[in-house]
Protein backbone atom coordinates (compact mmCIF):
# COMPACT_ATOMS: atom_id res chain seq x y z
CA UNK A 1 -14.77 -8.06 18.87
CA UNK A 2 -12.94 -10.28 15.81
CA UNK A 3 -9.97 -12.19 16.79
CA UNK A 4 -8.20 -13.86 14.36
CA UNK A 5 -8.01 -16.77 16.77
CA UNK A 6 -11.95 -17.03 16.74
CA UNK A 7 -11.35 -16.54 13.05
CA UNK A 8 -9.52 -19.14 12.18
CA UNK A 9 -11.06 -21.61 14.33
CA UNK A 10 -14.35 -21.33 13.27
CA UNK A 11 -15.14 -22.05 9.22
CA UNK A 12 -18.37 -20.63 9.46
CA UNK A 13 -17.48 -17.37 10.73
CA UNK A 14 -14.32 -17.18 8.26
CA UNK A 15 -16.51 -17.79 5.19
CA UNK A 16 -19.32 -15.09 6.58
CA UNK A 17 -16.14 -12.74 6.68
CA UNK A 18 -14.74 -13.50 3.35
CA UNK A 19 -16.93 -15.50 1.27
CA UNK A 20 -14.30 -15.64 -1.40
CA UNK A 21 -12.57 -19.04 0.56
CA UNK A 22 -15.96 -21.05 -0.14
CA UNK A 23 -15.16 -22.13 -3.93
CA UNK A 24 -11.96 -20.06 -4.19
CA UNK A 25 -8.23 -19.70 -2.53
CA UNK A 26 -7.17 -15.76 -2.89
CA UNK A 27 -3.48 -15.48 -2.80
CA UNK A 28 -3.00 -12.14 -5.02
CA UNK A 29 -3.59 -9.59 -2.54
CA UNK A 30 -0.55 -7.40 -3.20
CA UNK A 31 -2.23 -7.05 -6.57
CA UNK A 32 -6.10 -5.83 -5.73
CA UNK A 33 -7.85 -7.42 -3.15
CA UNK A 34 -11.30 -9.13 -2.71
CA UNK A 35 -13.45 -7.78 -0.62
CA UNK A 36 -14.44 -8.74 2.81
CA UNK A 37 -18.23 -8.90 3.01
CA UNK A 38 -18.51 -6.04 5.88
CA UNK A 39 -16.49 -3.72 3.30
CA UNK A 40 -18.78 -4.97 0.18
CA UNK A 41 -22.07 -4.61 2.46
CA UNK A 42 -20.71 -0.58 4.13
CA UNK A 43 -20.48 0.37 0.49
CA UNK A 44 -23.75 -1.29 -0.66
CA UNK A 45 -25.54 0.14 2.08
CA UNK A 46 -23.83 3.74 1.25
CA UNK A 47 -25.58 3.28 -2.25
CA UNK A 48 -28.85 1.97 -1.43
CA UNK A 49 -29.30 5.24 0.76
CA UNK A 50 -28.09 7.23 -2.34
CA UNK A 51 -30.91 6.07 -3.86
CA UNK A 52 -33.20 7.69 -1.40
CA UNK A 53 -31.38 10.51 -0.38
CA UNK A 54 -28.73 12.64 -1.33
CA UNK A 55 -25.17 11.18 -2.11
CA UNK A 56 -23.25 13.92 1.07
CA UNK A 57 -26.22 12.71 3.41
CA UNK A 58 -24.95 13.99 7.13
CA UNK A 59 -24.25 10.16 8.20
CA UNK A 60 -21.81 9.70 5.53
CA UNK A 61 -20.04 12.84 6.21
CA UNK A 62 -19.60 12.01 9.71
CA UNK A 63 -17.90 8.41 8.77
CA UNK A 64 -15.35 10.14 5.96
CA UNK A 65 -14.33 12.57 9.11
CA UNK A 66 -14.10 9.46 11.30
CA UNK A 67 -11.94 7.77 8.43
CA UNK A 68 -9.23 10.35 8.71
CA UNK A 69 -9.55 9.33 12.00
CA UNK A 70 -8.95 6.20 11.81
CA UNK A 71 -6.34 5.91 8.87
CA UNK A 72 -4.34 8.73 11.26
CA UNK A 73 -4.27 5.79 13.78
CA UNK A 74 -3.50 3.25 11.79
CA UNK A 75 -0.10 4.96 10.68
CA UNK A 76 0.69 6.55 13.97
CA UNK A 77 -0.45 10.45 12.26
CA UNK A 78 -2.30 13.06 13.20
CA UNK A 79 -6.12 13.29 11.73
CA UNK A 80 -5.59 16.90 10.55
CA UNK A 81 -2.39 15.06 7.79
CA UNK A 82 -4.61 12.82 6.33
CA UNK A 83 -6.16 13.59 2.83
CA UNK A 84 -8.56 10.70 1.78
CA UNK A 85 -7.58 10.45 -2.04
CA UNK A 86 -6.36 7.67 -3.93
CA UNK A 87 -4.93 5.50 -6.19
CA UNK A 88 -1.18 5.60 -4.26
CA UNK A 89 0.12 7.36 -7.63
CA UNK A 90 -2.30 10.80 -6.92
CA UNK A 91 -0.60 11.17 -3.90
CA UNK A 92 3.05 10.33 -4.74
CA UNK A 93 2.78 13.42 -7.87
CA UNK A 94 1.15 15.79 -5.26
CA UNK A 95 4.61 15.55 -3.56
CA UNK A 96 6.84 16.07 -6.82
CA UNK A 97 4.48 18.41 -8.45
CA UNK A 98 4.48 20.50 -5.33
CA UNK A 99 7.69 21.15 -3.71
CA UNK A 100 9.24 23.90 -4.87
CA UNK A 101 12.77 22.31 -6.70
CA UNK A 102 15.57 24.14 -8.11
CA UNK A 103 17.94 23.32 -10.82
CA UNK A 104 20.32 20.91 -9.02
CA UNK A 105 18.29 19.56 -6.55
CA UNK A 106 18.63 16.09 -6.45
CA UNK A 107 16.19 12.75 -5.61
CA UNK A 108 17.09 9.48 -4.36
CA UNK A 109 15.30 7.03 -6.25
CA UNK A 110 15.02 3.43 -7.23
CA UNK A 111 13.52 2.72 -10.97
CA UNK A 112 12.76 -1.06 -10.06
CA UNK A 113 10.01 -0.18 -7.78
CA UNK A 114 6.72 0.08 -9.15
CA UNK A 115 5.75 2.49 -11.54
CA UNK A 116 3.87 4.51 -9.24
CA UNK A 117 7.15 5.49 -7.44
CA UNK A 118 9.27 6.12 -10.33
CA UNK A 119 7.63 8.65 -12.76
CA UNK A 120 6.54 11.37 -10.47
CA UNK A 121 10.51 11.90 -9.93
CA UNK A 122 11.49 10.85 -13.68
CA UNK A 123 9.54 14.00 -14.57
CA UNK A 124 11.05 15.98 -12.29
CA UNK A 125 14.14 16.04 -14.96
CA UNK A 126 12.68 18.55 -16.85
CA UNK A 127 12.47 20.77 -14.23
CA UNK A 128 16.84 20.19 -13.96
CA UNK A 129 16.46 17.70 -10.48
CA UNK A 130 18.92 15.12 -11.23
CA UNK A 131 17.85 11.82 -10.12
CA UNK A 132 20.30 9.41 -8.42
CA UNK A 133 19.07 5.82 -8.77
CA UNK A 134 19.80 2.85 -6.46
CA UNK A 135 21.88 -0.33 -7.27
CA UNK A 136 20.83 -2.43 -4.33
CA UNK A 137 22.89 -5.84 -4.33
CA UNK A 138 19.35 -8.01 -5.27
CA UNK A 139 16.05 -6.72 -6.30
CA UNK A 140 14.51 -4.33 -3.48
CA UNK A 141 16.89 -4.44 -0.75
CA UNK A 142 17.65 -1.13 0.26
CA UNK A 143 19.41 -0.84 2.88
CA UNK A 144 19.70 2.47 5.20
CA UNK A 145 23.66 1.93 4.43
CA UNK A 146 22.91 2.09 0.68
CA UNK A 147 20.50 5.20 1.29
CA UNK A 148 23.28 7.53 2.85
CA UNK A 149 25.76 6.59 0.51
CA UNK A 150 23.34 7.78 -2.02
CA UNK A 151 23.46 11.52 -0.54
CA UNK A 152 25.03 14.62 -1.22
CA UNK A 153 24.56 18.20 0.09
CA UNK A 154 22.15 18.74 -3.15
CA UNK A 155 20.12 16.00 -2.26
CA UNK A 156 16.13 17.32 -0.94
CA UNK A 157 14.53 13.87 -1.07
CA UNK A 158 14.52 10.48 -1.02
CA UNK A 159 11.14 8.40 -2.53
CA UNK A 160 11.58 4.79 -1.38
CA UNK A 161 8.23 1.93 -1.13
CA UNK A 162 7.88 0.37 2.33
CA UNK A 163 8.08 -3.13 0.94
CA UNK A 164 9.00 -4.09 -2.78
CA UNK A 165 6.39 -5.31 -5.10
CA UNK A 166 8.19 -8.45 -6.47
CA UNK A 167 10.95 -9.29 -3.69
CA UNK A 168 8.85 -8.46 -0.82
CA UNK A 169 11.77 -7.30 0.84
CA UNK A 170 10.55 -4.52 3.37
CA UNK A 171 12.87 -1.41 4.24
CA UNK A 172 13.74 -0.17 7.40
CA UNK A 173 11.28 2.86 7.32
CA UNK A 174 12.73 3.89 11.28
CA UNK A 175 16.46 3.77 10.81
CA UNK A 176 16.21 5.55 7.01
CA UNK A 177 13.42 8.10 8.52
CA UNK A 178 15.90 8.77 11.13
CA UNK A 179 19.10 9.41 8.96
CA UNK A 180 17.19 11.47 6.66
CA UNK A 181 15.54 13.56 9.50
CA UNK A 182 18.77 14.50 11.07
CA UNK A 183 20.53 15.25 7.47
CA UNK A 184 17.44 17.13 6.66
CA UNK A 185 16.31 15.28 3.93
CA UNK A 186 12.59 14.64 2.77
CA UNK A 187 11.19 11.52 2.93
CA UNK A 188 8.35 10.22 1.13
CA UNK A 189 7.19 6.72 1.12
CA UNK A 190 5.02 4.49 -1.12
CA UNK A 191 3.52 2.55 1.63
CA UNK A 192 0.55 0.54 -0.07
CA UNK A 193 2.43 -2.90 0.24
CA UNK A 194 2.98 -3.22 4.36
CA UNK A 195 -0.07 -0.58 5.56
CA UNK A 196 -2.78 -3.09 6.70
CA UNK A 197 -0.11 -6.20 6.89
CA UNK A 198 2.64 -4.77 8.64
CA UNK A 199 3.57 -1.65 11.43
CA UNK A 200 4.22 1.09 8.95
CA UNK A 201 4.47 4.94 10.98
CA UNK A 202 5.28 7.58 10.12
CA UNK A 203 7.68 8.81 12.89
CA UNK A 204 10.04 10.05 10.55
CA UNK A 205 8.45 10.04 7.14
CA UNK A 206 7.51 13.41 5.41
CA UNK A 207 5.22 11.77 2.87
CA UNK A 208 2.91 8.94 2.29
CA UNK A 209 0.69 7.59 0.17
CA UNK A 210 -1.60 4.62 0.24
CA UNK A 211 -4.08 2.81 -1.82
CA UNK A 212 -6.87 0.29 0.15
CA UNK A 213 -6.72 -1.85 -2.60
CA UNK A 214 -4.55 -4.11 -1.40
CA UNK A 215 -3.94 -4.78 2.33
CA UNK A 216 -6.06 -2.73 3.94
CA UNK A 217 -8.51 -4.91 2.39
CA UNK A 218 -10.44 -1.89 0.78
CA UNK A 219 -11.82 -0.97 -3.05
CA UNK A 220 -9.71 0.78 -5.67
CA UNK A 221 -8.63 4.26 -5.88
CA UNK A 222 -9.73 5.34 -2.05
CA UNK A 223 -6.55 5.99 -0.35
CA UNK A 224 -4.81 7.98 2.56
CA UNK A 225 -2.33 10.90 1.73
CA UNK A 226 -0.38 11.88 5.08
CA UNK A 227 1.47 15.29 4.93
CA UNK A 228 3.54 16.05 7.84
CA UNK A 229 1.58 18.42 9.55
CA UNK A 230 4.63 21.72 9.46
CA UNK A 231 5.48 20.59 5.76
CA UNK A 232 1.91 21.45 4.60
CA UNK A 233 2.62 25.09 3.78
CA UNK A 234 5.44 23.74 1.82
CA UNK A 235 3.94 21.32 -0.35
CA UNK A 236 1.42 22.95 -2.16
CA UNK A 237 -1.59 21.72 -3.75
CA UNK A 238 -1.20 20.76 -7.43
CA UNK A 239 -4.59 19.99 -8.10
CA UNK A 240 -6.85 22.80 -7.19
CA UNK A 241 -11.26 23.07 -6.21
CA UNK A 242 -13.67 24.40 -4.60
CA UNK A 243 -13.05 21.39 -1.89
CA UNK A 244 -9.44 22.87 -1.28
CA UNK A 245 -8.95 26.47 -2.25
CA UNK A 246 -11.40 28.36 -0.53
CA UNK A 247 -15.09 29.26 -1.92
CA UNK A 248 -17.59 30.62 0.49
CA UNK A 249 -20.94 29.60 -1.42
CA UNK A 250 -19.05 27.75 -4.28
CA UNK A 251 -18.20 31.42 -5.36
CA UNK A 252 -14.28 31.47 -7.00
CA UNK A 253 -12.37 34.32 -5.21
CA UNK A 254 -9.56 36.18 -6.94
CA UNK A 255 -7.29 34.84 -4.63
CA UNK A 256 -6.66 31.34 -3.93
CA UNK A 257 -6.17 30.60 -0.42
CA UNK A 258 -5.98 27.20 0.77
CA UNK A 259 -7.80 24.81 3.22
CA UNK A 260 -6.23 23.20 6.19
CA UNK A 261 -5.11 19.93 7.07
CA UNK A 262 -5.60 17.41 5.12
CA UNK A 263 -8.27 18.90 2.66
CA UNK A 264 -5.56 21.16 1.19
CA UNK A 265 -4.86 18.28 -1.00
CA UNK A 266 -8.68 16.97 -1.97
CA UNK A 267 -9.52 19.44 -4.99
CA UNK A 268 -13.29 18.39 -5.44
CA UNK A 269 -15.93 15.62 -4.60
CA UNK A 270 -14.77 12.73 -2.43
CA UNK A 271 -15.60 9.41 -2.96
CA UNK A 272 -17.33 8.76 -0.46
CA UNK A 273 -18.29 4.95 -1.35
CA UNK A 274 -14.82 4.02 -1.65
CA UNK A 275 -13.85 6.15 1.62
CA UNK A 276 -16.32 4.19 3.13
CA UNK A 277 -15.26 0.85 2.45
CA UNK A 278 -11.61 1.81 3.32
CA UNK A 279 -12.75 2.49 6.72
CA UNK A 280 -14.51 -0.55 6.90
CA UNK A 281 -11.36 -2.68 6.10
CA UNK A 282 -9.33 -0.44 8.38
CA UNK A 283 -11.72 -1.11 11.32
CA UNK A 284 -11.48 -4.80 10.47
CA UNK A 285 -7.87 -4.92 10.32
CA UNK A 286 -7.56 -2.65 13.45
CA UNK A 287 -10.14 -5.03 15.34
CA UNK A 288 -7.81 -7.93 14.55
CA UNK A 289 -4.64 -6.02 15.32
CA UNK A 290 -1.50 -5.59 13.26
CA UNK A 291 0.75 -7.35 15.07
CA UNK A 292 -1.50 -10.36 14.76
CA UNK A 293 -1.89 -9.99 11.21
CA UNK A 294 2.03 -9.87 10.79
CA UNK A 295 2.73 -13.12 12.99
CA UNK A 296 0.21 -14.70 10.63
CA UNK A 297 1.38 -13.60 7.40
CA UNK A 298 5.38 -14.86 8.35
CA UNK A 299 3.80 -17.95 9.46
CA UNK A 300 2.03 -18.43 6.06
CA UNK A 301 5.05 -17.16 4.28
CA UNK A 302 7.22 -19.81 5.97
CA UNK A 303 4.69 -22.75 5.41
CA UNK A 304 4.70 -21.74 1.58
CA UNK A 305 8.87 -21.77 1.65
CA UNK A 306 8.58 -25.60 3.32
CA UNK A 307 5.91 -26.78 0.49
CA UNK A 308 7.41 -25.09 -2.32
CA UNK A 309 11.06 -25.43 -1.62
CA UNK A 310 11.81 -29.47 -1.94
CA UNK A 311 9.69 -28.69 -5.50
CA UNK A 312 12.82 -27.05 -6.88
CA UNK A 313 11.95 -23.17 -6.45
CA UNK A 314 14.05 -20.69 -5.61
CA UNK A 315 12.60 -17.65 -3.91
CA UNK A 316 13.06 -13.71 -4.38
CA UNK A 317 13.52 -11.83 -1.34
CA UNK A 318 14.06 -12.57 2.33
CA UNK A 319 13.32 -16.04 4.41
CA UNK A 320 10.12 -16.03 6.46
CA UNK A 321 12.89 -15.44 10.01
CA UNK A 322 14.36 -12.29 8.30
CA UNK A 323 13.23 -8.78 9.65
CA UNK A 324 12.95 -7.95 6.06
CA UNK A 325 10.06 -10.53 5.69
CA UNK A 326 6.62 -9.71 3.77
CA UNK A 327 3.75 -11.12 3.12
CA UNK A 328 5.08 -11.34 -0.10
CA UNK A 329 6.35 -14.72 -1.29
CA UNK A 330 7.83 -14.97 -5.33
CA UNK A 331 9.32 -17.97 -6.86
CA UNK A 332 10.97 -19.16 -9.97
CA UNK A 333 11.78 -22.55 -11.14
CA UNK A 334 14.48 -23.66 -13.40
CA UNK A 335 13.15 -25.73 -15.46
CA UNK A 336 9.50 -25.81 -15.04
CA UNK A 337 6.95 -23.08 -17.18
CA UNK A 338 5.41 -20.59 -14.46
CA UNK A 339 3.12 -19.75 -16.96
CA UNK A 340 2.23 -23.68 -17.17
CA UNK A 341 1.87 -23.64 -13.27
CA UNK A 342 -0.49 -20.05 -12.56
CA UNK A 343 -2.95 -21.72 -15.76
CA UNK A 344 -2.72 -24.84 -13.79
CA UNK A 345 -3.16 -22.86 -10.49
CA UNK A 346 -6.25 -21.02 -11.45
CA UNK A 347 -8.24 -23.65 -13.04
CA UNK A 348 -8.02 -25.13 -9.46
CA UNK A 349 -9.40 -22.15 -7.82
CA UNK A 350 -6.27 -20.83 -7.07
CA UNK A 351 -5.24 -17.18 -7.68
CA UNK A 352 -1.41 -16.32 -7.74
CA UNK A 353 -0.13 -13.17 -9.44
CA UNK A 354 1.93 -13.96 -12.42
CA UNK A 355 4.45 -10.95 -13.43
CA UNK A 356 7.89 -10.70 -14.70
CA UNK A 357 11.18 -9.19 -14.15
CA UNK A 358 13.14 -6.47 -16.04
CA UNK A 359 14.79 -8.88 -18.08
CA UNK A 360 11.43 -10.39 -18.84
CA UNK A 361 11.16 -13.68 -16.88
CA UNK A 362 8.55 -14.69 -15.14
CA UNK A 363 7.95 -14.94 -11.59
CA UNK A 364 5.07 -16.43 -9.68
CA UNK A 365 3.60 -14.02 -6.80
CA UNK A 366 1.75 -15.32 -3.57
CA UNK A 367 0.14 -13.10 -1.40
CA UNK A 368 -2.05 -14.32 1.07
CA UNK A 369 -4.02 -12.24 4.02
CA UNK A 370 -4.23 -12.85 7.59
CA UNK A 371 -7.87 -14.94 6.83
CA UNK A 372 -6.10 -17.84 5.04
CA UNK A 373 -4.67 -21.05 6.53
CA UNK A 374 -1.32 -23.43 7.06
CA UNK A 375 -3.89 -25.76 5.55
CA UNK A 376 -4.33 -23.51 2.10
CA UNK A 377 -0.34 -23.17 1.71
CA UNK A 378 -0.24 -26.87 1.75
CA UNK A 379 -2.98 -27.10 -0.73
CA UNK A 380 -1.10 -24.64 -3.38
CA UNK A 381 2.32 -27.04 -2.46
CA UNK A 382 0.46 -29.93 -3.27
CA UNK A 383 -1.54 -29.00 -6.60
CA UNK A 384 1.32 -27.53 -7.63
CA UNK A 385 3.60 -31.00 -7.51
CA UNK A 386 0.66 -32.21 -9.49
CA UNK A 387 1.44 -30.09 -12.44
């Protein structure tokens, strides 16, 4: 069994396990992740047998049932909630293309998340749901206070992400769930910037939705979809198949009756190389634990504050000590060009995430996994005051 102890202590085993950190440092992994080898080498070995045999050979079913598995696990769900489709968007526009709204109805929104989690509920307008968006006091930090005085009688749901994109500030999933549960409100989270890095359950969450792209350290567009198990009749299927409506011998009845569990919401083929690798990078993360994985993503965070800090940034978001924390960390500077700084950055091996704000400045992204080092931190602080 991995530990990251053993990992981090031993170069040779950290390169096998992500040969990215032999000419490269990774730090852009709330973007798209690189791949771990075992993830690379599970879907690799997925294709090589499609080669020989047929693409649903028995093997591979059994490991996408043992994914739902798995993903339940990771999220504190049951297997039978757990719909292996992806990117996060699908899933978030299953949930506001299937409820059944009424003129009125109203959404609690924020339209400085990503865009993922906004325009599933902006089109809901047409329909006549009024949205009612946020004003947090800085970018990201909702707080459950700011949540309930959003709400009204008319309100059915509230769509909030786990963890903002830019700030890194990460919500109080529990103590909103909660509030919501007992007021009888929906909740539906875009969780693809904690699951993998940080505890994310869904206790009190209605709906989530997940890409692997990004911390669960898996390929693009294979995700989890959980759909609390009693709100499954209610959300219905907006994308319909032979895979979810069903079709005894692929023949199309004249009445469409769903699946159950967490198929309702998979319309057609899976894929299966993609669910594959998922699993693979949920094993790994499971193997090394998430609590372990958190601890070392703070302690990263806070060694990138000390380096960067007496350089004149100013950072977006939380400090490393705050329970808000991420392994998100996003600067700006002054008087220096960020732009100068990622070009600088990446023709030293070094990959940050440059995006901007809604007024259009530019802020520098760092996002490092539980794999890197104190040591790598230092090395960003240090080409960086050699700009």
């Amino acid at each position: 069994m991995l530990t990251l102890d053993a990992l981090l202590s031993d170069e040779s085993l950290r390169q096998q396990e992500f040969p990215v950190i032999k000419d490269s440092l990774f730090l852009a992994h709330a973007g798209v992740t690189i791949l771990p080898r075992r993830v690379a080498r599970t879907m690799q070995d997925y294709l090589e047998q499609c080669s020989l045999r047929m693409q649903e050979y028995p093997e591979a079913w059994r490991a996408v049932n043992e994914t739902r598995v798995v993903a339940a696990e990771l999220i504190g769900a049951k297997a039978s909630e757990i719909a292996l489709i992806g990117p996060t968007s699908v899933g978030l526009s299953l949930v506001a293309n299937g409820l059944p709204w009424q003129a009125g109805d109203e959404v609690v929104s924020y339209l400085d998340d990503y865009p993922a989690n906004v325009y599933p509920w902006s089109d809901l307008e047409r329909h006549g749901v009024v949205l009612k968006r946020l004003q947090p006091a800085s970018l990201g930090e909702i707080t459950p206070e700011l949540v309930e005085a959003a709400l009204t009688p008319k309100t059915k749901l509230v769509a909030l992400a786990s963890c903002h994109f830019q700030s890194g500030y990460r919500i109080e999933i529990d103590r909103i769930g909660r509030m919501l549960r007992e007021r009888g409100v929906l909740f539906c989270l875009d969780a693809i910037q904690t699951v993998g890095a940080f505890e994310t359950r869904v206790d009190h969450v209605d709906f989530l939705s997940a890409d692997s792209h990004k911390w669960m350290l898996g390929p693009m567009s294979a995700g989890i979809f959980y759909v609390r198990e009693d709100l499954q009749d209610m959300l219905r299927p907006s994308l319909l198949g032979s895979w979810n409506v069903r079709s005894p011998n692929f023949i199309a009845q004249e009445e469409i009756a769903f699946e159950r569990g967490g198929r309702r919401y998979e319309p057609g083929a899976l894929n299966i190389s993609g669910i594959l690798g998922m699993k693979a990078g949920i094993d790994l993360i499971q193997e090394i634990g998430v609590e372990a994985i958190s601890a070392q993503l703070l302690k990263l965070k806070a060694r990138l504050h000390a380096g960067l800090q007496p350089q004149g940034f100013t950072f977006l978001g939380p400090e490393p000590q705050s329970i808000h924390a991420s392994a998100i960390t996003t600067v700006q500077h002054a008087t220096r060009s960020l732009e100068d700084i990622s070009k600088h950055l990446t023709e030293h091996g070094i990959t940050p995430s440059l995006r901007h704000n809604r007024a259009g400045q530019p802020l520098l992204r760092f996002s490092p996994h539980f794999y890197n080092t104190e040591a790598e931190m230092d090395r960003v602080a240090k080409v960086i005051g050699k700009t």
